[in-house]
Structures are given as structure tokens and as C-alpha cells.
N, C-alpha and C. Protein backbone atom coordinates (compact mmCIF):
# COMPACT_ATOMS: atom_id res chain seq x y z
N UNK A 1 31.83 129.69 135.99
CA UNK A 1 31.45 129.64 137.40
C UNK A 1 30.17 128.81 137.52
N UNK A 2 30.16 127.94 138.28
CA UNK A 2 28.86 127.19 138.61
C UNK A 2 28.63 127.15 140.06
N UNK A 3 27.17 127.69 140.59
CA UNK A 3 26.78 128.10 141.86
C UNK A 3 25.46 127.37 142.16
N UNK A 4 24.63 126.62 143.16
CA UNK A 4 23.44 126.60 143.76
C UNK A 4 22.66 127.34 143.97
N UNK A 5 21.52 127.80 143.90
CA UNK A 5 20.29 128.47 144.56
C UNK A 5 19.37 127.37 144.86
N UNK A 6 18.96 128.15 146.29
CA UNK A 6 17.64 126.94 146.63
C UNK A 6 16.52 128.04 146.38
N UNK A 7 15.15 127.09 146.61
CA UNK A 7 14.34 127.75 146.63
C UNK A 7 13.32 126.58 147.88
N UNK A 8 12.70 127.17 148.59
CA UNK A 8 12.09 126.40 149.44
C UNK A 8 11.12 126.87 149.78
N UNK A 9 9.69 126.43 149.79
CA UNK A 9 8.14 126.42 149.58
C UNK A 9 8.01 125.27 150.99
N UNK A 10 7.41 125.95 151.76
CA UNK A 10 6.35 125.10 153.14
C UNK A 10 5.12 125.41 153.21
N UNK A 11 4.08 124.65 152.78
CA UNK A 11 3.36 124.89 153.13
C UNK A 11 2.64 124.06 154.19
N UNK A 12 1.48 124.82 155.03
CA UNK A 12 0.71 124.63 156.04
C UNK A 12 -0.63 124.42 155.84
N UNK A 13 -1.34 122.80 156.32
CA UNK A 13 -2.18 122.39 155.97
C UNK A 13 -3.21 122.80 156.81
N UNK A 14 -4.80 122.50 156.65
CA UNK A 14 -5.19 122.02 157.76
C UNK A 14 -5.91 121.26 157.52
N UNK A 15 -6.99 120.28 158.34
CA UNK A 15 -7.21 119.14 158.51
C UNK A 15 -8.30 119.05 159.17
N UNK A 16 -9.77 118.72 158.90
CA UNK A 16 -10.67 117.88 159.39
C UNK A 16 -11.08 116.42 159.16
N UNK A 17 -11.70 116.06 160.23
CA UNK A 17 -11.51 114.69 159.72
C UNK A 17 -12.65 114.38 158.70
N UNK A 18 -12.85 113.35 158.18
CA UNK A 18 -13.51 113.18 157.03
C UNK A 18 -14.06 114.18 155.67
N UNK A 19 -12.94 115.23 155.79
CA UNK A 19 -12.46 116.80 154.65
C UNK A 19 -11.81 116.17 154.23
N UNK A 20 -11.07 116.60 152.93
CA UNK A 20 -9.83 117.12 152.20
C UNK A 20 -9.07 118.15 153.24
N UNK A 21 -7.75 117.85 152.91
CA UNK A 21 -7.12 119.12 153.61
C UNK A 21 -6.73 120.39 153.26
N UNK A 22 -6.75 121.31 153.20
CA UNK A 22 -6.80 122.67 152.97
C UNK A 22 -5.57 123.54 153.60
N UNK A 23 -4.67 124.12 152.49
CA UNK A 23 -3.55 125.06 152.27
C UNK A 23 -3.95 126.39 153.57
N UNK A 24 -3.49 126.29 154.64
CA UNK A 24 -3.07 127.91 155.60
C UNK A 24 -2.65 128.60 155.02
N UNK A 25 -1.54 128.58 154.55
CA UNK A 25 -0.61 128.84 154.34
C UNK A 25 0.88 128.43 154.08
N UNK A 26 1.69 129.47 152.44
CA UNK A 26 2.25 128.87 152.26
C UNK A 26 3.70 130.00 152.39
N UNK A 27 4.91 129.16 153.18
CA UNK A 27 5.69 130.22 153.20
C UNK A 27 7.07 129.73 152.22
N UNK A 28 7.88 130.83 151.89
CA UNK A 28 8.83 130.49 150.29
C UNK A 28 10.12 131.55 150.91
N UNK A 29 11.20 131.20 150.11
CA UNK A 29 12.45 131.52 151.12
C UNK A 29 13.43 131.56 149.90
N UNK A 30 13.94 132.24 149.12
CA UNK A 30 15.15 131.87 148.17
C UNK A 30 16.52 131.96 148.90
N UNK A 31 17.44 131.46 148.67
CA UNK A 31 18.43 130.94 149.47
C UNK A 31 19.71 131.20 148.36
N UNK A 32 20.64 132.35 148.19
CA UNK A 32 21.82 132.45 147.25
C UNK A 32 23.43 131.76 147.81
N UNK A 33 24.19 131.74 147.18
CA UNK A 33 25.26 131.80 147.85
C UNK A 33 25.82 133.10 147.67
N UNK A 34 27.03 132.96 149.16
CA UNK A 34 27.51 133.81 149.70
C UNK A 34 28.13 134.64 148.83
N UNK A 35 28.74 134.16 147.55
CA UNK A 35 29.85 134.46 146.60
C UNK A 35 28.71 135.68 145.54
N UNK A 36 27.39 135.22 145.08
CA UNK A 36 26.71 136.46 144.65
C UNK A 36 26.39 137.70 145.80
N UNK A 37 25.79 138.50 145.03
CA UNK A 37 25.59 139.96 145.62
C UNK A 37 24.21 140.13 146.06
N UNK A 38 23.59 139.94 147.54
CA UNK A 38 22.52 139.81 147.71
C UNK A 38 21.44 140.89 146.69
N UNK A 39 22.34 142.30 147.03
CA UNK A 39 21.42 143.48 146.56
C UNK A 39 21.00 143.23 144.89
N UNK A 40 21.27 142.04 144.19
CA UNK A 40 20.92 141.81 142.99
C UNK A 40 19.60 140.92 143.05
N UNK A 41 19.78 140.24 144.13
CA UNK A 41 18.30 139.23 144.30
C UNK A 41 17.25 140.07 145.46
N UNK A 42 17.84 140.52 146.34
CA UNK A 42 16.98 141.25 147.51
C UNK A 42 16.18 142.60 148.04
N UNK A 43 15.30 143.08 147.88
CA UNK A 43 15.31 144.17 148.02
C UNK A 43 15.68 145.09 149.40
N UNK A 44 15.55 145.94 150.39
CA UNK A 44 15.65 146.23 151.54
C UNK A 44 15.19 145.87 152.79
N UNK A 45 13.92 145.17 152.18
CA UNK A 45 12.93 144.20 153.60
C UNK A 45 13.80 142.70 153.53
N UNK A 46 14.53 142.81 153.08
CA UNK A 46 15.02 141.10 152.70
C UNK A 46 14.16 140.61 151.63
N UNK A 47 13.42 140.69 150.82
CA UNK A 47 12.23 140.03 150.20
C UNK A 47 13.01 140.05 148.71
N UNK A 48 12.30 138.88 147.83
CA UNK A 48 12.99 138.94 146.82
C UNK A 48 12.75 139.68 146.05
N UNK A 49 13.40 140.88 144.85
CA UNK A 49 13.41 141.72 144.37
C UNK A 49 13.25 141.20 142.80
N UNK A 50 13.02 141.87 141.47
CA UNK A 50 12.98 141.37 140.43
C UNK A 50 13.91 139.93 139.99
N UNK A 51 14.76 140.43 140.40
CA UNK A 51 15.87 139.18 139.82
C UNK A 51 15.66 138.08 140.83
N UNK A 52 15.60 138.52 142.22
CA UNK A 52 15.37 136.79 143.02
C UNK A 52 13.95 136.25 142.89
N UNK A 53 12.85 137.14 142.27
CA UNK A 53 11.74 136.40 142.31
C UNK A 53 11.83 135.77 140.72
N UNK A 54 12.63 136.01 139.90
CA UNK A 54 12.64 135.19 138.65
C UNK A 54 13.70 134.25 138.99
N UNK A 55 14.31 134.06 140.04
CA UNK A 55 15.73 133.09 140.58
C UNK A 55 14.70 132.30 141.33
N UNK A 56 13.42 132.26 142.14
CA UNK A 56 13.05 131.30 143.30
C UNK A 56 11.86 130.69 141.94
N UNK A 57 11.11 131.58 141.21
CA UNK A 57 10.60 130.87 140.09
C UNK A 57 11.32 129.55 139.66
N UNK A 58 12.05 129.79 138.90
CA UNK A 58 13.30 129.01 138.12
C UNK A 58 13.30 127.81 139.22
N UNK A 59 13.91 128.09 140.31
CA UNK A 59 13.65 127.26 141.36
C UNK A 59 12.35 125.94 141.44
N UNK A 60 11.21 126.44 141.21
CA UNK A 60 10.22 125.54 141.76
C UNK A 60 9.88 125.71 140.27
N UNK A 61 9.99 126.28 139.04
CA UNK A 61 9.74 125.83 137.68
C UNK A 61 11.05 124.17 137.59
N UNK A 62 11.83 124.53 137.55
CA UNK A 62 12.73 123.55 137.46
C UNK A 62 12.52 122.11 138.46
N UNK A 63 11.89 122.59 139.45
CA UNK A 63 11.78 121.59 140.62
C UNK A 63 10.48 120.81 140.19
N UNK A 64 9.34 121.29 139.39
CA UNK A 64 8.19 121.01 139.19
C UNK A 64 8.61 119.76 137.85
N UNK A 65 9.48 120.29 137.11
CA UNK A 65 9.77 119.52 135.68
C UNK A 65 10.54 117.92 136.18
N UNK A 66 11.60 118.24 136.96
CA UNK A 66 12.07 116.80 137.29
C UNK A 66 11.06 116.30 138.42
N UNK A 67 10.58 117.26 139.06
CA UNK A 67 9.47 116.05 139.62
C UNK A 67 8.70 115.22 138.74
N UNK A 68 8.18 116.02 137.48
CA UNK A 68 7.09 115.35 136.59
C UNK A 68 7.55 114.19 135.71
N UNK A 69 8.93 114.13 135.20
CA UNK A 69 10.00 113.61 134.71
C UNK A 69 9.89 112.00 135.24
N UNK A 70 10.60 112.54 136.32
CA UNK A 70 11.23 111.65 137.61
C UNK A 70 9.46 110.38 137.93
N UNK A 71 8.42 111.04 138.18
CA UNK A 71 7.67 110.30 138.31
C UNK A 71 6.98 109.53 137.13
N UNK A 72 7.21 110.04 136.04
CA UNK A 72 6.94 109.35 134.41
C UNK A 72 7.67 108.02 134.37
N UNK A 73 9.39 108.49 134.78
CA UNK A 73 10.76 107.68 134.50
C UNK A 73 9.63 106.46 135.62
N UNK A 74 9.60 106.44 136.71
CA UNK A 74 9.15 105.40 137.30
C UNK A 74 7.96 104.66 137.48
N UNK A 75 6.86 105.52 135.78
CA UNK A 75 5.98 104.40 135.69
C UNK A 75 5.01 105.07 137.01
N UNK A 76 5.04 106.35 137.43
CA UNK A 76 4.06 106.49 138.77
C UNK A 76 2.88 107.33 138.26
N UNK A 77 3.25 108.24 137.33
CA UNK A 77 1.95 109.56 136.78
C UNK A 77 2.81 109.29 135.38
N UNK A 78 1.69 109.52 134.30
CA UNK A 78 1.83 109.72 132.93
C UNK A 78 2.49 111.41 132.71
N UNK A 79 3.09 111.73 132.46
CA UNK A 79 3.66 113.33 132.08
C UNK A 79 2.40 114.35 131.76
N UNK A 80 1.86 113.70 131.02
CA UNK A 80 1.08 114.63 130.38
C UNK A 80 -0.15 114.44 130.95
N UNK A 81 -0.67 114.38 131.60
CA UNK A 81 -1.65 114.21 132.45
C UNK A 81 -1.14 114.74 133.94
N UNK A 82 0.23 114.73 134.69
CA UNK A 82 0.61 115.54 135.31
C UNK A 82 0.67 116.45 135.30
N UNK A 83 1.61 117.43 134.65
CA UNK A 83 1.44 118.61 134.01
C UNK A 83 -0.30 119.08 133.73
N UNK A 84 -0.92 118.56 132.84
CA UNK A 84 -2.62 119.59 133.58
C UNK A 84 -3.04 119.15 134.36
N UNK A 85 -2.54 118.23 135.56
CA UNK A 85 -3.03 118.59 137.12
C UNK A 85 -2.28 119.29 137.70
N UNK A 86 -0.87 120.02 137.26
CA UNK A 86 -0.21 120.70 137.70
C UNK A 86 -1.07 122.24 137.23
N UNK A 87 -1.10 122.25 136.06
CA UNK A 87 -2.26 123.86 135.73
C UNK A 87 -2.67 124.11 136.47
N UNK A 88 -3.67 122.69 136.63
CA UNK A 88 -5.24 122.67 137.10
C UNK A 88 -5.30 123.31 138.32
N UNK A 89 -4.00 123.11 139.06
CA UNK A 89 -3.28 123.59 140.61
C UNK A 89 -3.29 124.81 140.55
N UNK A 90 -2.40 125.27 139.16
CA UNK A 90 -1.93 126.57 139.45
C UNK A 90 -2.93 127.50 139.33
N UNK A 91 -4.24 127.30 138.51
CA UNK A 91 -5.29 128.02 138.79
C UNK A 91 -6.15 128.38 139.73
N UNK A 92 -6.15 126.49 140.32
CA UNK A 92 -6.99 126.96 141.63
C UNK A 92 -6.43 127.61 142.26
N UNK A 93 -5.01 127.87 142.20
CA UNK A 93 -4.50 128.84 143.87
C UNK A 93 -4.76 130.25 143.69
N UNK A 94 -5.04 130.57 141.68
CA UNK A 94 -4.77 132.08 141.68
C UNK A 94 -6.57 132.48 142.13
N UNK A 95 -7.23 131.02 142.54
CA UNK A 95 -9.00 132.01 142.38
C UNK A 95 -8.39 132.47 144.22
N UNK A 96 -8.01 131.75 144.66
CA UNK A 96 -8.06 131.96 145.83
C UNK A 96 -7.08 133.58 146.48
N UNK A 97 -8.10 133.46 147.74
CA UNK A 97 -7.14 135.09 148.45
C UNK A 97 -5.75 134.89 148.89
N UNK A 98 -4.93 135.48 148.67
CA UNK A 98 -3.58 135.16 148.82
C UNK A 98 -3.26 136.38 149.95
N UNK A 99 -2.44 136.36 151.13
CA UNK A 99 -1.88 137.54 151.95
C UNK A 99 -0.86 136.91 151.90
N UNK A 100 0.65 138.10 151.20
CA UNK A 100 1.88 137.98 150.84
C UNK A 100 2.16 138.71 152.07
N UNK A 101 3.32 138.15 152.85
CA UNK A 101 4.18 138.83 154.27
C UNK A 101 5.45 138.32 154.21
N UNK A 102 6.14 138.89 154.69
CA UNK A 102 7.72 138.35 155.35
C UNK A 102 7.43 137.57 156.58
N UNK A 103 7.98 136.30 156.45
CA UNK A 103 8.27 135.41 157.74
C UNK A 103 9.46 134.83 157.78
N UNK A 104 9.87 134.46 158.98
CA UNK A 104 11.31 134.04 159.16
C UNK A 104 10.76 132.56 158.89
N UNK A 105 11.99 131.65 158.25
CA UNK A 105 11.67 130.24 157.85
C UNK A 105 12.79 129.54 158.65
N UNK A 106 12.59 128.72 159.02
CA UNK A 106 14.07 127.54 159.64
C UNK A 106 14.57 127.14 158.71
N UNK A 107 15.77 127.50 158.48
CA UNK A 107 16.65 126.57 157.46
C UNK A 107 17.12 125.69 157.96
């Protein structure tokens, strides 16, 4: 059997002029097909439960690699120098305050 999952990350900037722009907020959405069993990815709020938060991971782990790939293949960022500005990312977001909520997303 071979199936899709999305995973989809929006985030919300904001913007002064002569700033850097700065993350609002970021909202994330895993997306199964119909043919799996939600109650394996979802918990009761709709939110993803053990298995869909290691399914929307996978998602933006996988999405992060052919991005890094993909921009090597064309000569745009060196790999390895991507990847620890990709760290370098993932740290700064964990110094920062995070408020986790349910929001409805437009698909």
C-alpha cells in the first residue's frame, strides 16, 4: 500500500521597516488520507496524538532534507553549511516562548 501525508507549517511574520522580520506565529496542520484511521494519528481535540506528531515530524524532517539536497543539486547553499543554519534555527526557536493552541488552517 502506498499513501500521502501532508504536513503544513504557516508561519506569520511581522515587519518593521528597517528590522529583520520576526515569527508571530506559527501554525502546523497534519493532513492523512481518508483510507487510514484518524484515531491512530488524532487525539479527541483533533490535535495530533503520538503517532501523528511523529507522522507531521517525518513530514517537515523529510521536507527539510530535499530542500537542503535540492538547493546543493543547484549550486544555491553548500549542504553542509545549510544544515548548521538549519540547527542554528532549530535552537533559536527552542530559547524562545512558544504558546501551543488549536487553530483552524485553510486548506
Amino acid at each position: 500500500m502506498e499513501f500521502k501525508i501532508e504536513g503544513k507549517s504557516i508561519v506569520t511574520l511581522g515587519y518593521k521597516k528597517g528590522e529583520r522580520s520576526s515569527v508571530i506565529s506559527t501554525d502546523i496542520h497534519l493532513k492523512i488520507p481518508k483510507e487510514l484511521d484518524e484515531d491512530m494519528y488524532f487525539n479527541k481535540e483533533g490535535l495530533p496524538n503520538k503517532e501523528g506528531t511523529k507522522a507531521l515530524s517525518q513530514c517537515f524532517i523529510q521536507g527539510l532534507v530535499a530542500n537542503i539536497h535540492q538547493a546543493h543539486q543547484k549550486g544555491l547553499r553548500d549542504s553542509a553549511e545549510h544544515l548548521r543554519y538549519v540547527i542554528s534555527e532549530l535552537e533559536r526557536g527552542f530559547i524562545q516562548v512558544s504558546d501551543v493552541s488549536k487553530r483552524n488552517i485553510d486548506e
